[in-house]
N, C-alpha and C. Protein backbone atom coordinates (compact mmCIF):
# COMPACT_ATOMS: atom_id res chain seq x y z
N UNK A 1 -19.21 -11.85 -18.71
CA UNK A 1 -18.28 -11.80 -19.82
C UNK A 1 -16.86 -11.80 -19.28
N UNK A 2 -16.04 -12.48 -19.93
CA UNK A 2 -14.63 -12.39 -19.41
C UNK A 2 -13.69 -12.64 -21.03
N UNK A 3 -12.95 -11.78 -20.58
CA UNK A 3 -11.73 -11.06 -21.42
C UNK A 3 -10.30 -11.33 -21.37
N UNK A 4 -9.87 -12.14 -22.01
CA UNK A 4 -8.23 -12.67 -21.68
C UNK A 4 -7.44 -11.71 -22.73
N UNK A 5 -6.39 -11.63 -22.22
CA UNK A 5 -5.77 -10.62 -22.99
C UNK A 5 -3.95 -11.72 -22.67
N UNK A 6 -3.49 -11.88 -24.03
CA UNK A 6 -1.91 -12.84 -24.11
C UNK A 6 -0.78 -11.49 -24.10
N UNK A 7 -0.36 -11.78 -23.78
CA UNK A 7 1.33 -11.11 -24.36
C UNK A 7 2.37 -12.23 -24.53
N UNK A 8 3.39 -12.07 -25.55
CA UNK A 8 4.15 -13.19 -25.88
C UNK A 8 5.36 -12.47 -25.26
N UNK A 9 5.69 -10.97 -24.59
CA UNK A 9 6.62 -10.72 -24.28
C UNK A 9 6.52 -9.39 -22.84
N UNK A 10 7.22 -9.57 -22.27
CA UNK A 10 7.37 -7.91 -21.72
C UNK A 10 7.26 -6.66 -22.11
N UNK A 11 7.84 -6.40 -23.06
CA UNK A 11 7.65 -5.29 -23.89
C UNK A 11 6.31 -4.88 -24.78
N UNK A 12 6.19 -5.80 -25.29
CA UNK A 12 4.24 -5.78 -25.68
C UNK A 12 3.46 -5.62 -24.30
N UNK A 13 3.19 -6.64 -23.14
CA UNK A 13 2.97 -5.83 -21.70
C UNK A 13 2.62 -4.29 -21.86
N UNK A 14 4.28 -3.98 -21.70
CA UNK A 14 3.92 -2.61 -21.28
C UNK A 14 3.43 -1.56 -22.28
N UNK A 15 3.94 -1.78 -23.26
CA UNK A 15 3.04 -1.11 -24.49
C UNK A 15 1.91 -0.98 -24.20
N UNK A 16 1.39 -2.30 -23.97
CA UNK A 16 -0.60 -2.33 -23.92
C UNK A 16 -0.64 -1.08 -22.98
N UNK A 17 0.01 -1.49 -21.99
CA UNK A 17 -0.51 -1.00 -20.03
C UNK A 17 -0.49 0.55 -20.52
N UNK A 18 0.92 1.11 -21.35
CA UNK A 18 0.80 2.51 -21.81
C UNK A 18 -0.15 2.96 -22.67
N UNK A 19 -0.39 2.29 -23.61
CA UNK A 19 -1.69 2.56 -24.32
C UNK A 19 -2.96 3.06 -23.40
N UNK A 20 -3.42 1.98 -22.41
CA UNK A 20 -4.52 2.27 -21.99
C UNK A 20 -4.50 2.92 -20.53
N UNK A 21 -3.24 3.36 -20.20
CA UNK A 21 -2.84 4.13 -19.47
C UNK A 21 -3.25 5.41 -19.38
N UNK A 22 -2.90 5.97 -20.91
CA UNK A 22 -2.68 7.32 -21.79
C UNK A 22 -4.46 7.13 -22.23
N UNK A 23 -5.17 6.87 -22.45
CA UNK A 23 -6.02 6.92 -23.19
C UNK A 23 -6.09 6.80 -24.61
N UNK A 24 -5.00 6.18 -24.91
CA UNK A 24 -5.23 6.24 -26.53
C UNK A 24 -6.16 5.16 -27.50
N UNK A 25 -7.29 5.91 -28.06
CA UNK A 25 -8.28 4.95 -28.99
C UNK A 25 -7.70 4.64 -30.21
N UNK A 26 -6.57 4.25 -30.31
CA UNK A 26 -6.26 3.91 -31.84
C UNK A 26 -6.13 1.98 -31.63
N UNK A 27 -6.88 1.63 -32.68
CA UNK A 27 -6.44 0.37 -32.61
C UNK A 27 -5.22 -0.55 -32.78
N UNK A 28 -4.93 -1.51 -31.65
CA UNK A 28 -3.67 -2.50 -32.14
C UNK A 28 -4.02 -3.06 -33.50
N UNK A 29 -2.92 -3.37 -33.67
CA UNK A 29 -3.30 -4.58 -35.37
C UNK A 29 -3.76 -5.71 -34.61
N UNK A 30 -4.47 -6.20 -35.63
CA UNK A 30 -5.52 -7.76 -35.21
C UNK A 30 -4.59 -8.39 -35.18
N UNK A 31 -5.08 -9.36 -33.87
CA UNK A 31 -4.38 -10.58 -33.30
C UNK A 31 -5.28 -11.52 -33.13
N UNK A 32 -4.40 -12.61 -34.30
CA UNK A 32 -5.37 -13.69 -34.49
C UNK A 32 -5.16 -14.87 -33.37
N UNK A 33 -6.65 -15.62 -32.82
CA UNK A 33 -6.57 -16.16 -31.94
C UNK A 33 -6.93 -17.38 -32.34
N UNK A 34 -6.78 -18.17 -31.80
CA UNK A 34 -7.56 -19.33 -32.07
C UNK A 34 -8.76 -19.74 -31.13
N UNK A 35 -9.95 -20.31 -31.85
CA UNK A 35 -11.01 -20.47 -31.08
C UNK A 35 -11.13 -20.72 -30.01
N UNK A 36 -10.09 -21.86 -30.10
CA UNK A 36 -10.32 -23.31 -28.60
C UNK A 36 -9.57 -22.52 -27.96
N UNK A 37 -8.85 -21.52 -28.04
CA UNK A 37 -8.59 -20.84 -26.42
C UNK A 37 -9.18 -19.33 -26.08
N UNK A 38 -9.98 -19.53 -26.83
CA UNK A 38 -10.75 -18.41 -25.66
C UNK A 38 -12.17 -19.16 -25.05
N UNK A 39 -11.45 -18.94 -23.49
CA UNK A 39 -12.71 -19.67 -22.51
C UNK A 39 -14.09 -18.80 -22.96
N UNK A 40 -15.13 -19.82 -22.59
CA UNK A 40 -16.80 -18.88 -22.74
C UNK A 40 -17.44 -18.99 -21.10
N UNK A 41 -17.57 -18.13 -20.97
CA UNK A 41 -18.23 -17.83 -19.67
C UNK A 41 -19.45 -17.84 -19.50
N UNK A 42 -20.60 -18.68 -18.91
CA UNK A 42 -21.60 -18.29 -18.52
C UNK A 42 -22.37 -17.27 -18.06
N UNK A 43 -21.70 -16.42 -17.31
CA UNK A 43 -21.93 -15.41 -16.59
C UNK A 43 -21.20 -14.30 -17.25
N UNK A 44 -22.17 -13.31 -17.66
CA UNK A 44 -22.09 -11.86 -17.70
C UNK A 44 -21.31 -11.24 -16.39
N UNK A 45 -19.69 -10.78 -15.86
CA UNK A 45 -20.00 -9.90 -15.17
C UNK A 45 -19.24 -8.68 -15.12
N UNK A 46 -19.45 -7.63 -15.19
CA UNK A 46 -18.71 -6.61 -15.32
C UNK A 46 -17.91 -5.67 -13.96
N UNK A 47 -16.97 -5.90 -13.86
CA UNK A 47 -16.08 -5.33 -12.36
C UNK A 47 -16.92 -4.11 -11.71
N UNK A 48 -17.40 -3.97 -10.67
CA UNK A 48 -17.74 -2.23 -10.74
C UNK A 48 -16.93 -2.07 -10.17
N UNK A 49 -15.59 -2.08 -9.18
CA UNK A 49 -14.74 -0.93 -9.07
C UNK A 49 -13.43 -1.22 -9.53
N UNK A 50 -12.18 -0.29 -9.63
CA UNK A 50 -11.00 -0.23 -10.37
C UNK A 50 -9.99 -0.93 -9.51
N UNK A 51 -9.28 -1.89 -9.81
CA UNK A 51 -8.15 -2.90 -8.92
C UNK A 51 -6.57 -2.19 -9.17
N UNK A 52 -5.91 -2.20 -8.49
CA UNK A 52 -4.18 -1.39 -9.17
C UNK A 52 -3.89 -2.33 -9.88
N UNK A 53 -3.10 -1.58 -10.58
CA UNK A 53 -2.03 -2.10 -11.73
C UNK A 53 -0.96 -2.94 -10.67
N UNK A 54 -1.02 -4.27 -11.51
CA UNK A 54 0.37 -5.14 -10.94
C UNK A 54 1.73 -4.52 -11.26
N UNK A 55 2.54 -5.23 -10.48
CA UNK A 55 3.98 -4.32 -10.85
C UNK A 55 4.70 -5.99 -12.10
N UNK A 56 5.49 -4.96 -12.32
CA UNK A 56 5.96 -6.44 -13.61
C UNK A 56 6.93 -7.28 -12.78
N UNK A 57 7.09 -7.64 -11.49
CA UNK A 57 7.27 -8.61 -10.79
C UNK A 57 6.33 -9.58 -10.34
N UNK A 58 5.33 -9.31 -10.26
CA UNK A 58 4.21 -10.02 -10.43
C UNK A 58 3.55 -10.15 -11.14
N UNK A 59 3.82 -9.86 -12.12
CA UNK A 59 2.98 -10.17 -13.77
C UNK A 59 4.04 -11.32 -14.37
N UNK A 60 3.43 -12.57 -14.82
CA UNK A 60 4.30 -13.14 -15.67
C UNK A 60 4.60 -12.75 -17.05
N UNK A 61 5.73 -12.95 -17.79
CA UNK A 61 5.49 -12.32 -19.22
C UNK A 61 4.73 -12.48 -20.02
N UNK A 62 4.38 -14.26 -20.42
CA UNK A 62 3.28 -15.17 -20.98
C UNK A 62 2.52 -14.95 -20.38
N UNK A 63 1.60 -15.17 -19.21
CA UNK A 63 0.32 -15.42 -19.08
C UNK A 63 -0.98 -13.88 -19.38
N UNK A 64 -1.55 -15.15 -19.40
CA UNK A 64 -2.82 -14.21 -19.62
C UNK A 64 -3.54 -13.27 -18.62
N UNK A 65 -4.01 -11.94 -19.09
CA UNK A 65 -3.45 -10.24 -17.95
C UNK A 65 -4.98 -10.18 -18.10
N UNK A 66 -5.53 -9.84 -16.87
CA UNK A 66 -6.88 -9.13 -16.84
C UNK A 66 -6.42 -7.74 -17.11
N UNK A 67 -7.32 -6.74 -17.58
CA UNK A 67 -7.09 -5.43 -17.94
C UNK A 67 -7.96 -4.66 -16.43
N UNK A 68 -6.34 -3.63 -16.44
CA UNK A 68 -6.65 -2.84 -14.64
C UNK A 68 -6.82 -1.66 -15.57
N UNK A 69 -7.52 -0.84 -13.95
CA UNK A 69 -7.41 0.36 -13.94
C UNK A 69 -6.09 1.69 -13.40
N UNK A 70 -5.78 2.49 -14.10
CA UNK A 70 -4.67 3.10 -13.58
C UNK A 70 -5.15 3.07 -11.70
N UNK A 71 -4.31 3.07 -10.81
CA UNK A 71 -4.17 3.64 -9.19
C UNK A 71 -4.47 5.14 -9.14
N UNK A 72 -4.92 5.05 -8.16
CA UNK A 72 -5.35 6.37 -7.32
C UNK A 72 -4.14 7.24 -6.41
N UNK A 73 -4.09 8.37 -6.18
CA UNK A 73 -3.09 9.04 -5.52
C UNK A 73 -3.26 8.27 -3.52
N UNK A 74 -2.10 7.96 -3.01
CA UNK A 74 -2.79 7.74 -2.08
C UNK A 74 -1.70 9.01 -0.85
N UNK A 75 -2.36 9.47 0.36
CA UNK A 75 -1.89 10.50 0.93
C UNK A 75 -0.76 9.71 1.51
N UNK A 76 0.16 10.98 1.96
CA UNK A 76 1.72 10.44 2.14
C UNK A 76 1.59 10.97 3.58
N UNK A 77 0.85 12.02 3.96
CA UNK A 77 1.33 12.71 5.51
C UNK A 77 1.53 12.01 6.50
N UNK A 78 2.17 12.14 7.39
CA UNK A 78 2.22 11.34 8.48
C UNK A 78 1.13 12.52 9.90
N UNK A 79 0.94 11.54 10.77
CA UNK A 79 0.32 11.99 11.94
C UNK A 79 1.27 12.65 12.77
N UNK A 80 1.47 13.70 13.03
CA UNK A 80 1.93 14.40 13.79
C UNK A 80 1.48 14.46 15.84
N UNK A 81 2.20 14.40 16.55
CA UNK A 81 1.67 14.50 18.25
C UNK A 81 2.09 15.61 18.93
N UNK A 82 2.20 15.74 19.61
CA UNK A 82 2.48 16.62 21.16
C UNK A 82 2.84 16.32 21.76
N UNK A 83 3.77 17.21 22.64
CA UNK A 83 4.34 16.79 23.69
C UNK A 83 3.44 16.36 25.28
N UNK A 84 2.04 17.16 24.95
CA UNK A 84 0.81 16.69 25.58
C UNK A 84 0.03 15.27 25.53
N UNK A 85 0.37 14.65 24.70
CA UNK A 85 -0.38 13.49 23.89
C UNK A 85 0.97 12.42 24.20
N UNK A 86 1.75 12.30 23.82
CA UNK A 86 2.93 11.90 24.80
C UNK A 86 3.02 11.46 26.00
N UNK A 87 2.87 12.17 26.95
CA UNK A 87 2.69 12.30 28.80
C UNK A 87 1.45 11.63 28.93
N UNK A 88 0.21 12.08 28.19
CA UNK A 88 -1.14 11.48 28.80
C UNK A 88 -0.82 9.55 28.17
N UNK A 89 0.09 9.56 27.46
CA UNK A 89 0.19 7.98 26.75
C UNK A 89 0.86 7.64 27.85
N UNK A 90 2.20 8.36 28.24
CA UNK A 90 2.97 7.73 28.79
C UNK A 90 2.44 7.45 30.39
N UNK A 91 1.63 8.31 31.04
CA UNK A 91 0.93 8.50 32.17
C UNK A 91 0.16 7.18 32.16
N UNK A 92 -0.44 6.38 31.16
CA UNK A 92 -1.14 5.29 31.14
C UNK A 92 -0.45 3.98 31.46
N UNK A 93 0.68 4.39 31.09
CA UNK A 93 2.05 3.19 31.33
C UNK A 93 2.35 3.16 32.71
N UNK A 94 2.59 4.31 33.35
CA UNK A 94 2.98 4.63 34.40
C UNK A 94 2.15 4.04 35.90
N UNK A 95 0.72 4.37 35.30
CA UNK A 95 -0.39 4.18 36.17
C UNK A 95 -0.79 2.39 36.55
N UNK A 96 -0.36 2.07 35.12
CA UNK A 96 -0.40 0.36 35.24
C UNK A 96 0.82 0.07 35.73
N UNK A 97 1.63 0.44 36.53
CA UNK A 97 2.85 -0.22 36.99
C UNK A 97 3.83 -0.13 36.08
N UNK A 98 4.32 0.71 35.33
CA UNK A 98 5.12 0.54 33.95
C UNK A 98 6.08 1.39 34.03
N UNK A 99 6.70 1.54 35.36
CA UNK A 99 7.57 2.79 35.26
C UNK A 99 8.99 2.18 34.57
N UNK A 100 9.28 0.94 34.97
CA UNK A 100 10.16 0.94 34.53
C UNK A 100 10.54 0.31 33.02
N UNK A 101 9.63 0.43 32.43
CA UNK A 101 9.36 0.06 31.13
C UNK A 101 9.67 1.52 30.34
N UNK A 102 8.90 2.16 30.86
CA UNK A 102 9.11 3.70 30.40
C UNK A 102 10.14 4.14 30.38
N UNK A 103 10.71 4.08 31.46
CA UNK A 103 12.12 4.62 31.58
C UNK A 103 13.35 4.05 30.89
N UNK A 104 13.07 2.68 30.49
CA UNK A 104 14.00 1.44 29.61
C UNK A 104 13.66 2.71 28.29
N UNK A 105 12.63 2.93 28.03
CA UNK A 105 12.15 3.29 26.51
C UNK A 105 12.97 4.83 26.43
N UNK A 106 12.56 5.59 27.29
CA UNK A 106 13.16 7.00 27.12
C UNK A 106 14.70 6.48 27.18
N UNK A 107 15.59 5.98 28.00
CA UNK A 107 16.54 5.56 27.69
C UNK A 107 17.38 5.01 26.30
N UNK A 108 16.45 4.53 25.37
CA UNK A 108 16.14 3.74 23.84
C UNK A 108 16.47 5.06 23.05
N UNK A 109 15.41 6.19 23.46
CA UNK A 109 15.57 7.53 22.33
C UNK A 109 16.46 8.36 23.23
N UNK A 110 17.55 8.00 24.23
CA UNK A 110 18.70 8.73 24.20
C UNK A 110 18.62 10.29 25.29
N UNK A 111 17.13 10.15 25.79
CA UNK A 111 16.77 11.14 26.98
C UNK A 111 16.24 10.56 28.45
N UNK A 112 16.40 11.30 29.48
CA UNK A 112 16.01 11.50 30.67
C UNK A 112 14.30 11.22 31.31
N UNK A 113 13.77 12.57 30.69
CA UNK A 113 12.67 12.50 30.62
C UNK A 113 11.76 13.43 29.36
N UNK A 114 10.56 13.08 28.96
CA UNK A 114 9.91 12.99 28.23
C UNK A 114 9.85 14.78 27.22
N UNK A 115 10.23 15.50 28.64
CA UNK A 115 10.40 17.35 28.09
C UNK A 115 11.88 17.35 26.76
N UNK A 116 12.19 16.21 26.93
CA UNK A 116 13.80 16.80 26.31
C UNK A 116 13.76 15.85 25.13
N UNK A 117 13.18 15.08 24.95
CA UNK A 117 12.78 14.09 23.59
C UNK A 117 13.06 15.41 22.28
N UNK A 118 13.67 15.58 21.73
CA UNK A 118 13.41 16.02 19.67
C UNK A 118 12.16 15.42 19.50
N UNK A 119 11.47 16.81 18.77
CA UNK A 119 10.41 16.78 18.36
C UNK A 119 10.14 16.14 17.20
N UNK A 120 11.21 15.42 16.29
CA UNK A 120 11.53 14.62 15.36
C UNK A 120 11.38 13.00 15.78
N UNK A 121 11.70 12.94 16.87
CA UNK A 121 11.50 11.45 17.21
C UNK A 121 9.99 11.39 17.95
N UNK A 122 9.23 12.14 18.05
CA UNK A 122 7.57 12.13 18.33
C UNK A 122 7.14 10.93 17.87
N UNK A 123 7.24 11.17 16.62
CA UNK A 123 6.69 9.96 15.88
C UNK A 123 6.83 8.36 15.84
N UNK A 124 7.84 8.16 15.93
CA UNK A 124 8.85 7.00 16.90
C UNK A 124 7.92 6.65 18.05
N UNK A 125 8.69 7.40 19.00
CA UNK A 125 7.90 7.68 20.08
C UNK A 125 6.84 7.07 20.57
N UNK A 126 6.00 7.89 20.13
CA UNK A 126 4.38 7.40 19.96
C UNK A 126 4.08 6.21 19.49
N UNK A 127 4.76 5.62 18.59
CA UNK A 127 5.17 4.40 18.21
C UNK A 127 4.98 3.27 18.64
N UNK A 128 6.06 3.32 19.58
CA UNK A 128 6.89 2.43 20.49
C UNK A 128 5.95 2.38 21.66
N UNK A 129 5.32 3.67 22.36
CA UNK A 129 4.39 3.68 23.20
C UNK A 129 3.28 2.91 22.90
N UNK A 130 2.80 3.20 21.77
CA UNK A 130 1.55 1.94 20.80
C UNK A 130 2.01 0.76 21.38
N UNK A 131 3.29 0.49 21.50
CA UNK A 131 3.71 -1.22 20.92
C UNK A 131 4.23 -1.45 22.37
N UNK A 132 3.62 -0.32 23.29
CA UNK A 132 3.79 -0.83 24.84
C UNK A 132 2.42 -1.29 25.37
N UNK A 133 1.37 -0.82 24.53
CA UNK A 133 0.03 -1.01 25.01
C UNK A 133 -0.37 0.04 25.54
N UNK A 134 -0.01 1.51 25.39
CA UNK A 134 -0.33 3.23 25.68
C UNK A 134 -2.09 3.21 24.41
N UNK A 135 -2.56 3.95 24.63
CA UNK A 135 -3.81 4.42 23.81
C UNK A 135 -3.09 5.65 23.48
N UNK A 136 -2.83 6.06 21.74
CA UNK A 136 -1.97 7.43 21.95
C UNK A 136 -2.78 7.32 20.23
């Protein structure tokens, strides 16, 4: 089964999207269609899982909207390291001939050696070590 759904404007859009956003069962007023454009589908099929909501930059105003499911929360934390986890990355650089790669890099975040790095730029860091070819 397949389900076309028109909007003639933006603002109807988002109406709908809030409607079924919110949960609300009250019906729109009937919207009359004409036959010859609603496609018939052979196939029965019903989505089993929920797709995000487009943003209205990628929704055209006219065309015809498959109906989404609201999005899911997604986690914001970042990965946190050590100043242990650090050295054993950077020790991998070192061991392959990479001293002076390393030392270009600590130079980049503005320190000497690896004890005196801000614990704020870890993350960076570790980073950049990734994007040296470190396992971190």
């Amino acid at each position: 089964m397949e389900i076309q759904v028109t909007f003639h404007d933006v603002e109807e859009m988002e109406d709908f999207c809030r409607r079924m956003a919110s949960g609300n069962q009250e019906e729109p007023a009937p919207v009359s269609v004409p036959a010859a454009s609603i496609p018939v589908s052979t196939a029965a099929q019903v989505p089993s899982q929920a797709t995000p909501v487009p943003t209205q930059a990628e929704a055209p105003a006219a065309a015809a909207m498959p109906v989404y499911a609201a999005p899911t929360a997604v986690p914001t934390a970042g990965t946190s390291y050590t100043l242990d986890q650090l050295a054993r990355a950077a020790m991998t650089l070192m061991d392959s001939g990479r001293q002076a790669d390393l030392q270009q890099l600590l130079a980049q975040f503005g320190v000497e050696a690896l004890p005196v790095l801000p614990k704020e730029q870890y993350g960076a860091f570790a980073t950049a070590l990734r994007g040296m070819g470190a396992q971190i």
